[in-house]
C-alpha atoms as a PDB file:
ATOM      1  CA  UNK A   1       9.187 -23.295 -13.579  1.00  0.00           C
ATOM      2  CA  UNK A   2       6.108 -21.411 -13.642  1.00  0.00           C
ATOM      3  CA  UNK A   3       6.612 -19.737 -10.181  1.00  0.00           C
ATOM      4  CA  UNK A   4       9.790 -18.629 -11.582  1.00  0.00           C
ATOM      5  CA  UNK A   5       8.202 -17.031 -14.016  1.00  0.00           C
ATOM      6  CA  UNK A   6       5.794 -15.422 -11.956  1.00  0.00           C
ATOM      7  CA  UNK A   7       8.513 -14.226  -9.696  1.00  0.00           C
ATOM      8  CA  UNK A   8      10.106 -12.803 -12.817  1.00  0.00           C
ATOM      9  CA  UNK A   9       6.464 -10.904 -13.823  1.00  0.00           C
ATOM     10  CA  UNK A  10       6.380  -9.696 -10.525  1.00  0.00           C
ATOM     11  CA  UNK A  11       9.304  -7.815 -10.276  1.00  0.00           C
ATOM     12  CA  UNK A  12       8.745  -6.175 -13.461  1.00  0.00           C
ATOM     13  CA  UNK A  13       5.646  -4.853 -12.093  1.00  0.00           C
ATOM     14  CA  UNK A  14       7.175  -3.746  -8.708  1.00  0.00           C
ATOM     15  CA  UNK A  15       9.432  -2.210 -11.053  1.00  0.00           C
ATOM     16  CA  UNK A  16       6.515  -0.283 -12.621  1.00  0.00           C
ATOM     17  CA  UNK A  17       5.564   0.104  -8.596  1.00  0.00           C
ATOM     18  CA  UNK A  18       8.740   2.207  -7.499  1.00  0.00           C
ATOM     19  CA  UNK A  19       7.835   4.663 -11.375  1.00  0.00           C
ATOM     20  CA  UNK A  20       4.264   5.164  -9.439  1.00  0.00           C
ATOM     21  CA  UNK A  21       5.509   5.751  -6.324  1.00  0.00           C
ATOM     22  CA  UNK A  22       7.844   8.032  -7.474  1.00  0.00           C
ATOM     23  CA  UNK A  23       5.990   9.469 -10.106  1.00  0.00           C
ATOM     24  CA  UNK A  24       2.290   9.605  -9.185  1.00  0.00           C
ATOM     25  CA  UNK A  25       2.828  12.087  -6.045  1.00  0.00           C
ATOM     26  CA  UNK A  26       5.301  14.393  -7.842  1.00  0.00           C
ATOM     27  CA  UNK A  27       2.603  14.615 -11.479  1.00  0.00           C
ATOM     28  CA  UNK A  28       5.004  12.729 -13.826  1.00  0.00           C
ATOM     29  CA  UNK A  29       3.877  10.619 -16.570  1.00  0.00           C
ATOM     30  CA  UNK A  30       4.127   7.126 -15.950  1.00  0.00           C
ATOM     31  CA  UNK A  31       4.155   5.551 -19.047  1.00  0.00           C
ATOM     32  CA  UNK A  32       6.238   7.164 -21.834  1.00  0.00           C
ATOM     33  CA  UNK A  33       9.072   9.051 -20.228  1.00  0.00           C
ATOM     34  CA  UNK A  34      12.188   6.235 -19.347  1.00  0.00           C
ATOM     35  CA  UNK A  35      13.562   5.189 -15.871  1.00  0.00           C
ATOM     36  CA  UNK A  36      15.657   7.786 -14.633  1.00  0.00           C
ATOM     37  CA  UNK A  37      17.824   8.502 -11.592  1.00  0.00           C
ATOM     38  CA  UNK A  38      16.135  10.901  -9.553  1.00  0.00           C
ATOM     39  CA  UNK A  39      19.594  12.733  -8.480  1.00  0.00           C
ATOM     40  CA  UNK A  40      21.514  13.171 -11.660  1.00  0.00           C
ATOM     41  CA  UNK A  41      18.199  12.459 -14.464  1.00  0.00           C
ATOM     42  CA  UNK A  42      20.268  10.169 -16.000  1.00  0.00           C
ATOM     43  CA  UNK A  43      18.276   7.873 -18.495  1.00  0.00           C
ATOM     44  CA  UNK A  44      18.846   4.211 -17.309  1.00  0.00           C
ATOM     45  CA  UNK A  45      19.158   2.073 -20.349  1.00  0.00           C
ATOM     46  CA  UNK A  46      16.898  -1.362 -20.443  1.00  0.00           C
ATOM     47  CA  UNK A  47      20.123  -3.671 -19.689  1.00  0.00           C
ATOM     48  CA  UNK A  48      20.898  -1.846 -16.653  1.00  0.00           C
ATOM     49  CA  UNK A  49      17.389  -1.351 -15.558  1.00  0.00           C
ATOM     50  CA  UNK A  50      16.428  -5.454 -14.559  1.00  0.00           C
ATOM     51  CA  UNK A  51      14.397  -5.329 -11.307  1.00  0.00           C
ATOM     52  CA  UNK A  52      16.014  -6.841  -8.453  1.00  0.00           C
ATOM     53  CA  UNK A  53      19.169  -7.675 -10.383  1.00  0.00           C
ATOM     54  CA  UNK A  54      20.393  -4.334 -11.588  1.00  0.00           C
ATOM     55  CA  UNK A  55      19.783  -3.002  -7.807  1.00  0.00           C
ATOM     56  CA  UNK A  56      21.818  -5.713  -6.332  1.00  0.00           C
ATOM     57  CA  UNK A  57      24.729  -5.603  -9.340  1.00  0.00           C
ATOM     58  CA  UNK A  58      25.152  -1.853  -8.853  1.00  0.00           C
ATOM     59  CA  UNK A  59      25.659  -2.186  -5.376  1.00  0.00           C
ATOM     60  CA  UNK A  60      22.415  -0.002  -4.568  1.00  0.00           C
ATOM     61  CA  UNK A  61      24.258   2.915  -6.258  1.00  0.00           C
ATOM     62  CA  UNK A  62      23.309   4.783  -9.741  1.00  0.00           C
ATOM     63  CA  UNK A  63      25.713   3.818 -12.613  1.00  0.00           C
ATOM     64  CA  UNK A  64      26.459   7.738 -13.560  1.00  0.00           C
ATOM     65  CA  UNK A  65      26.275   9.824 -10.476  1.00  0.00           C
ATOM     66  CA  UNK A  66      27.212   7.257  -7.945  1.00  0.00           C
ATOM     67  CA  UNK A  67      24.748   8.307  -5.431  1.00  0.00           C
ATOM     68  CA  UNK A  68      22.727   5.979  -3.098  1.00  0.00           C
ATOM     69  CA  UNK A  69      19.085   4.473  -4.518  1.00  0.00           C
ATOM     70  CA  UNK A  70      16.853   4.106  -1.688  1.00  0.00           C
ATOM     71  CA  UNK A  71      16.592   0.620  -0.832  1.00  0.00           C
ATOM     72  CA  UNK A  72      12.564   0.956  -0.799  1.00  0.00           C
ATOM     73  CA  UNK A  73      13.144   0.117  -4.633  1.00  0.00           C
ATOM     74  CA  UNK A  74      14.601  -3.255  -3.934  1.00  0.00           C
ATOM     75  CA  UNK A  75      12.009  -3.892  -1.146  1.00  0.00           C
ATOM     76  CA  UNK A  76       9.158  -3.198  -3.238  1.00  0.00           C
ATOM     77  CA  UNK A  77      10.567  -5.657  -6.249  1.00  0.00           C
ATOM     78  CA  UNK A  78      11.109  -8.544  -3.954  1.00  0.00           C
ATOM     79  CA  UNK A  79       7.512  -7.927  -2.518  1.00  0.00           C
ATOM     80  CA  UNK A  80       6.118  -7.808  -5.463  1.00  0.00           C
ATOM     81  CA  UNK A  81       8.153 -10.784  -7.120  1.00  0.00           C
ATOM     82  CA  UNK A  82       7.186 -12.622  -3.970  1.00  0.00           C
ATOM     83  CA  UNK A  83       3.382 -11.675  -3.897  1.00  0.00           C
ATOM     84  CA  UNK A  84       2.837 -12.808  -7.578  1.00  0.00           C
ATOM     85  CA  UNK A  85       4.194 -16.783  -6.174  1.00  0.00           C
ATOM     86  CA  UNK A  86       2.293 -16.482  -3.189  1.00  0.00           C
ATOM     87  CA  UNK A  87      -0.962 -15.780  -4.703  1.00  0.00           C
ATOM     88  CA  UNK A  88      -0.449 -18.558  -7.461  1.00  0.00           C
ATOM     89  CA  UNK A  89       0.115 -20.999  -4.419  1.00  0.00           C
ATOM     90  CA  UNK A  90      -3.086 -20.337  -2.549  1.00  0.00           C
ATOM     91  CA  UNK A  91      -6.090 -19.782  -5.830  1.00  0.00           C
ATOM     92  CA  UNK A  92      -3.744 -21.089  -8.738  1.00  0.00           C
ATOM     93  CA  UNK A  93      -4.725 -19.063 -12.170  1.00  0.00           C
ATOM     94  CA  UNK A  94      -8.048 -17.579 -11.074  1.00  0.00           C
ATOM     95  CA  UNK A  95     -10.161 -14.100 -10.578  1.00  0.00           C
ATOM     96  CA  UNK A  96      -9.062 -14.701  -7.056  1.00  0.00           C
ATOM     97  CA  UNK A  97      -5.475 -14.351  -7.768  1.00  0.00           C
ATOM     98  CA  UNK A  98      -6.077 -11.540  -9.590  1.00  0.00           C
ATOM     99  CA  UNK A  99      -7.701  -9.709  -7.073  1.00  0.00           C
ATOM    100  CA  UNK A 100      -5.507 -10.792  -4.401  1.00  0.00           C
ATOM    101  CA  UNK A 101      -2.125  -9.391  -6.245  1.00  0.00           C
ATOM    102  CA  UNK A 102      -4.984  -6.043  -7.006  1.00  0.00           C
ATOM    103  CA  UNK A 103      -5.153  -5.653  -3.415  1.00  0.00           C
ATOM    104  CA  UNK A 104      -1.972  -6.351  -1.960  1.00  0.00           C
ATOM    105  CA  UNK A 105       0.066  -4.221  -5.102  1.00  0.00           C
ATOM    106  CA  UNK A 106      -2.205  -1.024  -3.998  1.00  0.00           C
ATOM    107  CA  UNK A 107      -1.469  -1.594  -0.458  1.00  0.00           C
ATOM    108  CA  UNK A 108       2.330  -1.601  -1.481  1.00  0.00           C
ATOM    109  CA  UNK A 109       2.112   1.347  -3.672  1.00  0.00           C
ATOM    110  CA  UNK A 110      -0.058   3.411  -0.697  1.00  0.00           C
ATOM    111  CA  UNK A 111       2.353   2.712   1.828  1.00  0.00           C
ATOM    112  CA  UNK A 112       5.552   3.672   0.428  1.00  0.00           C
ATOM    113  CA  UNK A 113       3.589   7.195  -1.133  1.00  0.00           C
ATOM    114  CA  UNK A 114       2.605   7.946   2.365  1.00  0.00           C
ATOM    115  CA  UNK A 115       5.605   6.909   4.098  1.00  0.00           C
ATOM    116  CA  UNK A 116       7.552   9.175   1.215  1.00  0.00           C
ATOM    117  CA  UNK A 117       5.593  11.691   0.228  1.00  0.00           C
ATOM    118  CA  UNK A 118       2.686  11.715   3.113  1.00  0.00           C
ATOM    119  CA  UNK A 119      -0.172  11.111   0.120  1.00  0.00           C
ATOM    120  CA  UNK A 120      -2.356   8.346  -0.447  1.00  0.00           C
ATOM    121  CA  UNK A 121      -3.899   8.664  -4.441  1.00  0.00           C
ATOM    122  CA  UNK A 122      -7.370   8.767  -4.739  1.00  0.00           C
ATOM    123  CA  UNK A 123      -6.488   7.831  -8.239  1.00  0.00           C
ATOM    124  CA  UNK A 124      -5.291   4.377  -6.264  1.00  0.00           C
ATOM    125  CA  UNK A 125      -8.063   3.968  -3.726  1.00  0.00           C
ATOM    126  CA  UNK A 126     -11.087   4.716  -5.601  1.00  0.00           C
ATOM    127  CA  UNK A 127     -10.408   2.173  -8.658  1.00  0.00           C
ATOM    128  CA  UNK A 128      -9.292  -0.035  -6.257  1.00  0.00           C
ATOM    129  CA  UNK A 129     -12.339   0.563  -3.951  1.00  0.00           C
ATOM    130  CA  UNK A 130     -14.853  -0.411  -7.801  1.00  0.00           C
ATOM    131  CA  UNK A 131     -12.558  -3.344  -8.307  1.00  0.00           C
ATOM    132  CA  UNK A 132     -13.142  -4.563  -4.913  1.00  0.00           C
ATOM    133  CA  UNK A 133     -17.225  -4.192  -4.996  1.00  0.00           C
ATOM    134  CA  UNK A 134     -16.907  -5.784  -7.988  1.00  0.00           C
ATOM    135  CA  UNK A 135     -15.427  -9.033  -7.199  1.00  0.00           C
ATOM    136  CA  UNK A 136     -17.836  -9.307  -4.196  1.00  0.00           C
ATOM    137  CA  UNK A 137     -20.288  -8.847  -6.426  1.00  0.00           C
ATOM    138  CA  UNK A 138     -19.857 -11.652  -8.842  1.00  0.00           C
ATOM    139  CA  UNK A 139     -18.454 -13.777  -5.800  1.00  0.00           C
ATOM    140  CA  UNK A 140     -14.945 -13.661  -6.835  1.00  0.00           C
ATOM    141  CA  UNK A 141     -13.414 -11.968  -3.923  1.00  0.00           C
ATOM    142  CA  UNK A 142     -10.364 -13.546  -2.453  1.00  0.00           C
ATOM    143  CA  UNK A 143     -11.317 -12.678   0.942  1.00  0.00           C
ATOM    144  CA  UNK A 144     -15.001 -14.037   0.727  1.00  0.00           C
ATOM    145  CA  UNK A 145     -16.615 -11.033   1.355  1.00  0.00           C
ATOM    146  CA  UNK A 146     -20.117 -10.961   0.355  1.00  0.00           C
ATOM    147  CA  UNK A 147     -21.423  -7.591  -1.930  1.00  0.00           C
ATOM    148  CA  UNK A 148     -22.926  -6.542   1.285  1.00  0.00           C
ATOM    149  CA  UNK A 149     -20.438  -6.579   3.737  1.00  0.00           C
ATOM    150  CA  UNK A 150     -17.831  -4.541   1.067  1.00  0.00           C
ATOM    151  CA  UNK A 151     -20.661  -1.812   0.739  1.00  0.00           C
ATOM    152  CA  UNK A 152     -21.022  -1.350   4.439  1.00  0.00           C
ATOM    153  CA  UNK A 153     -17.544  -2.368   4.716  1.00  0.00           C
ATOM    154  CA  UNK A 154     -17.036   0.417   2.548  1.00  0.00           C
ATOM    155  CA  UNK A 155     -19.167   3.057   3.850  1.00  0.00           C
ATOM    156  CA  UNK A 156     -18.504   2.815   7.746  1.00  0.00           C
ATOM    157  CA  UNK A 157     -14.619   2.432   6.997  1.00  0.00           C
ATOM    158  CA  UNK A 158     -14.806   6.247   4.875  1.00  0.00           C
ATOM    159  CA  UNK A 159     -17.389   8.000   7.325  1.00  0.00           C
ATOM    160  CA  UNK A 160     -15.365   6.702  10.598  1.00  0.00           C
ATOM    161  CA  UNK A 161     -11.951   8.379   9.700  1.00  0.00           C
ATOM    162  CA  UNK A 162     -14.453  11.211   7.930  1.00  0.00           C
ATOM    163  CA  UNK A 163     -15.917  11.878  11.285  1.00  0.00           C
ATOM    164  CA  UNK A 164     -12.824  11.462  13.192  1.00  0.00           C
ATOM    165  CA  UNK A 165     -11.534  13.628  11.460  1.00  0.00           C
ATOM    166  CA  UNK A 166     -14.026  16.414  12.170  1.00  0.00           C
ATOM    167  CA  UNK A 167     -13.927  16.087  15.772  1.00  0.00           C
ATOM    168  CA  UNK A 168     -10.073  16.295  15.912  1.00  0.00           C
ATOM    169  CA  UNK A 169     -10.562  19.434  14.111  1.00  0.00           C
ATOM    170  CA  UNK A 170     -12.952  21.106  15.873  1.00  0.00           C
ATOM    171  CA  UNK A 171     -11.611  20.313  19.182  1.00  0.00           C
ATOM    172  CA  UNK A 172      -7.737  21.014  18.148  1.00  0.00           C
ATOM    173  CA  UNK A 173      -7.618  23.460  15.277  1.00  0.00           C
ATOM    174  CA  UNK A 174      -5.526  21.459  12.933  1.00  0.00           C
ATOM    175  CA  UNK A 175      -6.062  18.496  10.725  1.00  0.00           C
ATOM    176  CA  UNK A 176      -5.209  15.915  12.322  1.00  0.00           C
ATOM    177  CA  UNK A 177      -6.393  12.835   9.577  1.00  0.00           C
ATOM    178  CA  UNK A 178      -6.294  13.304   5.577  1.00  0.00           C
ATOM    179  CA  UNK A 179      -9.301  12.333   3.357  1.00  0.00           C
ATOM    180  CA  UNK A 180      -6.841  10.015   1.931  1.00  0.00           C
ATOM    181  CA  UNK A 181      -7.007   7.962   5.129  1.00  0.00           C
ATOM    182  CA  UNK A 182     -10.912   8.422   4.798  1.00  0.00           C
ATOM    183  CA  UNK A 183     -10.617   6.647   1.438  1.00  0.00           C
ATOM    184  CA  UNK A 184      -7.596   4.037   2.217  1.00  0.00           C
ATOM    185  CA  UNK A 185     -10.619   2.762   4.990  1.00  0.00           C
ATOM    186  CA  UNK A 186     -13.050   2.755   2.049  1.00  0.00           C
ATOM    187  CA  UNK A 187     -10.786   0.729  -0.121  1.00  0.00           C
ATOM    188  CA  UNK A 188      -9.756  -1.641   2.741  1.00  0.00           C
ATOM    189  CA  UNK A 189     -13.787  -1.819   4.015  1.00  0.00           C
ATOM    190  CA  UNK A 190     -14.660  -2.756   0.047  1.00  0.00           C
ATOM    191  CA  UNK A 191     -12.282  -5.139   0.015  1.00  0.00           C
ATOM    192  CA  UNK A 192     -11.948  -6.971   3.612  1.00  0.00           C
ATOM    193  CA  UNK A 193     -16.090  -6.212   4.727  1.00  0.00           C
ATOM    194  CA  UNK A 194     -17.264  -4.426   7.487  1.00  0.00           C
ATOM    195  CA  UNK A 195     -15.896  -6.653  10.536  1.00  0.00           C
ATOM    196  CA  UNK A 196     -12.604  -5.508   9.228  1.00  0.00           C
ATOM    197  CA  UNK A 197     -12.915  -1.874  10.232  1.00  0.00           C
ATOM    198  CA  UNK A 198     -12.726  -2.069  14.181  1.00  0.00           C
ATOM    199  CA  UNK A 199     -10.123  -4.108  14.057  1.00  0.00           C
ATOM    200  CA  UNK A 200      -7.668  -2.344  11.416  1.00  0.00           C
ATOM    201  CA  UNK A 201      -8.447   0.901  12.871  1.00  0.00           C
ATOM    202  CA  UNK A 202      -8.117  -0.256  16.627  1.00  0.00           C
ATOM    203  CA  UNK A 203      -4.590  -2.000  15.938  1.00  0.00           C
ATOM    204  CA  UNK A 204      -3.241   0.752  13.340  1.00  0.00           C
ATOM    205  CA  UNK A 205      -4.010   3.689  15.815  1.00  0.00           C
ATOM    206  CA  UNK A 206      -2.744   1.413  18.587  1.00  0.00           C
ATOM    207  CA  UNK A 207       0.955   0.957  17.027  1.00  0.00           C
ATOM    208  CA  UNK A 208       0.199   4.603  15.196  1.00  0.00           C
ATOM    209  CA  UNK A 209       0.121   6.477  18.536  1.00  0.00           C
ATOM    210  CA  UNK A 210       3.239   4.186  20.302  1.00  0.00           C
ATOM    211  CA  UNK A 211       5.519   4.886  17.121  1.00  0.00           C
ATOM    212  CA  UNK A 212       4.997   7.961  17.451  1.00  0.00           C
ATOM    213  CA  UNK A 213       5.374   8.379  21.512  1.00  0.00           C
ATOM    214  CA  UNK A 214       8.685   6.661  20.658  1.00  0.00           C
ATOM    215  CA  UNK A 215       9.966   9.358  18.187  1.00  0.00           C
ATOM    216  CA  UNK A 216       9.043  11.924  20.272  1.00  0.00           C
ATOM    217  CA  UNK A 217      10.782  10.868  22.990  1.00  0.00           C
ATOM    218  CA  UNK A 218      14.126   9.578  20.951  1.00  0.00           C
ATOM    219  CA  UNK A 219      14.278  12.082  18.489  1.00  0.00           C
ATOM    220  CA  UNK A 220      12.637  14.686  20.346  1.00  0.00           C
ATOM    221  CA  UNK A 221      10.159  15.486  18.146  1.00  0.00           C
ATOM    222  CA  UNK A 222       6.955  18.323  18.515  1.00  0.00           C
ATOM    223  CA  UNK A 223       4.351  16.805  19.571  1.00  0.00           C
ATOM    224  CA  UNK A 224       2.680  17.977  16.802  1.00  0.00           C
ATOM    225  CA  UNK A 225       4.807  16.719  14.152  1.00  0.00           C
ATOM    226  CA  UNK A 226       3.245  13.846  11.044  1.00  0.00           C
ATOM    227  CA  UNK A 227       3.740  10.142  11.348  1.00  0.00           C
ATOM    228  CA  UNK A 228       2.163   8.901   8.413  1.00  0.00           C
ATOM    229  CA  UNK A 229      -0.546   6.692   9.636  1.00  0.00           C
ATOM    230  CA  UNK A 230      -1.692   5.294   6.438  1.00  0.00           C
ATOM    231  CA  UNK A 231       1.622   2.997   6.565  1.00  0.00           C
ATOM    232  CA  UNK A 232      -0.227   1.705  10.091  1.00  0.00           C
ATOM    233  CA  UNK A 233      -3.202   1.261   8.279  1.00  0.00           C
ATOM    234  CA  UNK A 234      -1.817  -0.681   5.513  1.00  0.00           C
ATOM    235  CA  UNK A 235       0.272  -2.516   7.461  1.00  0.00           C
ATOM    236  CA  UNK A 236      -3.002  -3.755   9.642  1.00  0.00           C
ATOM    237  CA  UNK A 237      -5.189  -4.341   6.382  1.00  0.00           C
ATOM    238  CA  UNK A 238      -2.006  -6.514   5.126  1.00  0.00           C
ATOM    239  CA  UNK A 239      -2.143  -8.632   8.437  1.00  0.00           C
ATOM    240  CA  UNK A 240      -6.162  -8.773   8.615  1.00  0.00           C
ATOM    241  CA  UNK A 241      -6.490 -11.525   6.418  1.00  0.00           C
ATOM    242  CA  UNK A 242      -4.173 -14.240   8.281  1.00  0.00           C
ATOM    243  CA  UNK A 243      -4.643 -12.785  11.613  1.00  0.00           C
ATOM    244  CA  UNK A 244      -8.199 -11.125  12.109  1.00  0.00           C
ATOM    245  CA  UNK A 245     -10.155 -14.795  11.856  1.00  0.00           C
ATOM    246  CA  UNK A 246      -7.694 -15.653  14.341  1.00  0.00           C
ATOM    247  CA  UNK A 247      -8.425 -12.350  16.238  1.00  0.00           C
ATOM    248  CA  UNK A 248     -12.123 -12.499  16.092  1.00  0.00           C
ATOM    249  CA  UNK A 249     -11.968 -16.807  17.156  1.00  0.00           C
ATOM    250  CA  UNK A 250     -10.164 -16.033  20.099  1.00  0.00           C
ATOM    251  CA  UNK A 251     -12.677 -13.777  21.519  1.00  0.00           C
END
């Protein structure tokens, strides 16, 4: 019973998710304006506004105007809904399950911004970021990183994609990295440690560059044109926690 209520919590806050995502890029207040549809502005009442349930009921379609919600809404409530159960099952009621939905709801929230809107928040990363020094701090991280490894974690992971960054632009004339992915790698390094970094930034410009050979060549794209690699970044910081230990054992 209590999972199911936790499902039920989470939802609600993927709910409050897809407002931020929506919202947050496009500087809308997030708290006292009501859902809306983002085609026709129509005001979605409470009862028709139930996270996962109202989605699936409507068919994926706004009530008034008919028109198609993406289905990144539903994807992010499930997530969410799921995350919430997940993180009961492995630290029970704990700061550990805290932080561990903390960490995994900002990765959700970064990725679909980026993959949307190509922006990652520093008004996400850098609380996030103070949250995640803090748990190490007090020993309360969920991924056992000591206060030493986040700061260095921390502080390699910003200046790496900071210096990166540089280069690419002296050499090629363009911008070829954000600050925001300078700052997702802080966040991820404060939360995850230091021996994180080479292997999150390896894999997610790995998969980065052949996703983006691929839509080149299929949708014949410039060469030139934006993938958004902090959805590769998030996606790797995501995995690092099941499969990096197993990574880093192998070798």
């Amino acid at each position: 019973m209590f999972s199911i209520l936790l499902f039920i919590i989470g939802g609600i806050f993927g709910s409050f998710y897809n407002v931020c995502i929506y919202r947050l890029p496009n500087d809308l207040d997030i708290v006292s304006k009501n859902s809306f549809c983002i085609n026709c502005k129509y005001k979605i009442p409470f009862y028709l506004n139930i996270p996962i349930v109202s989605y699936i009921l409507n068919l994926g379609k706004c009530r008034n105007c008919k028109n198609k919600i993406s289905i990144s809404y539903l994807i992010v409530e499930l997530f969410t809904a799921v995350l919430f159960v997940y993180s009961y099952k492995l630290y029970g009621l704990s700061f550990e399950f805290l932080g561990y939905i903390i960490f995994y709801s900002s990765l959700i929230i970064i990725f679909f911004t980026d993959f949307k809107y190509y922006v990652i928040l520093i008004n996400i990363t850098i609380p996030i970021s103070v949250i995640g020094l803090l748990l190490s701090f007090f020993n309360l991280n969920p991924f056992e990183a000591s206060i030493y490894e986040s700061v260095i974690g921390g502080v390699v992971g910003y200046l790496v994609i900071f210096i990166i960054r540089y280069l690419f632009f002296k050499i090629r004339k363009i911008e070829g990295m954000g600050l925001g992915d300078a700052m997702l790698f802080l966040m991820v390094g404060a939360w995850l440690g230091i021996k994180s970094i080479y292997l999150i930034l390896a894999s997610s410009a790995l998969v980065g560059a052949l996703v983006g050979i691929l839509i080149i060549y299929i949708y014949k794209k410039d060469k030139n044109f934006q993938i958004p690699y902090g959805c590769f970044i998030v996606i790797a910081a995501g995995l690092y926690p099941k499969l990096g230990s197993l990574f880093y054992n192998m070798i």
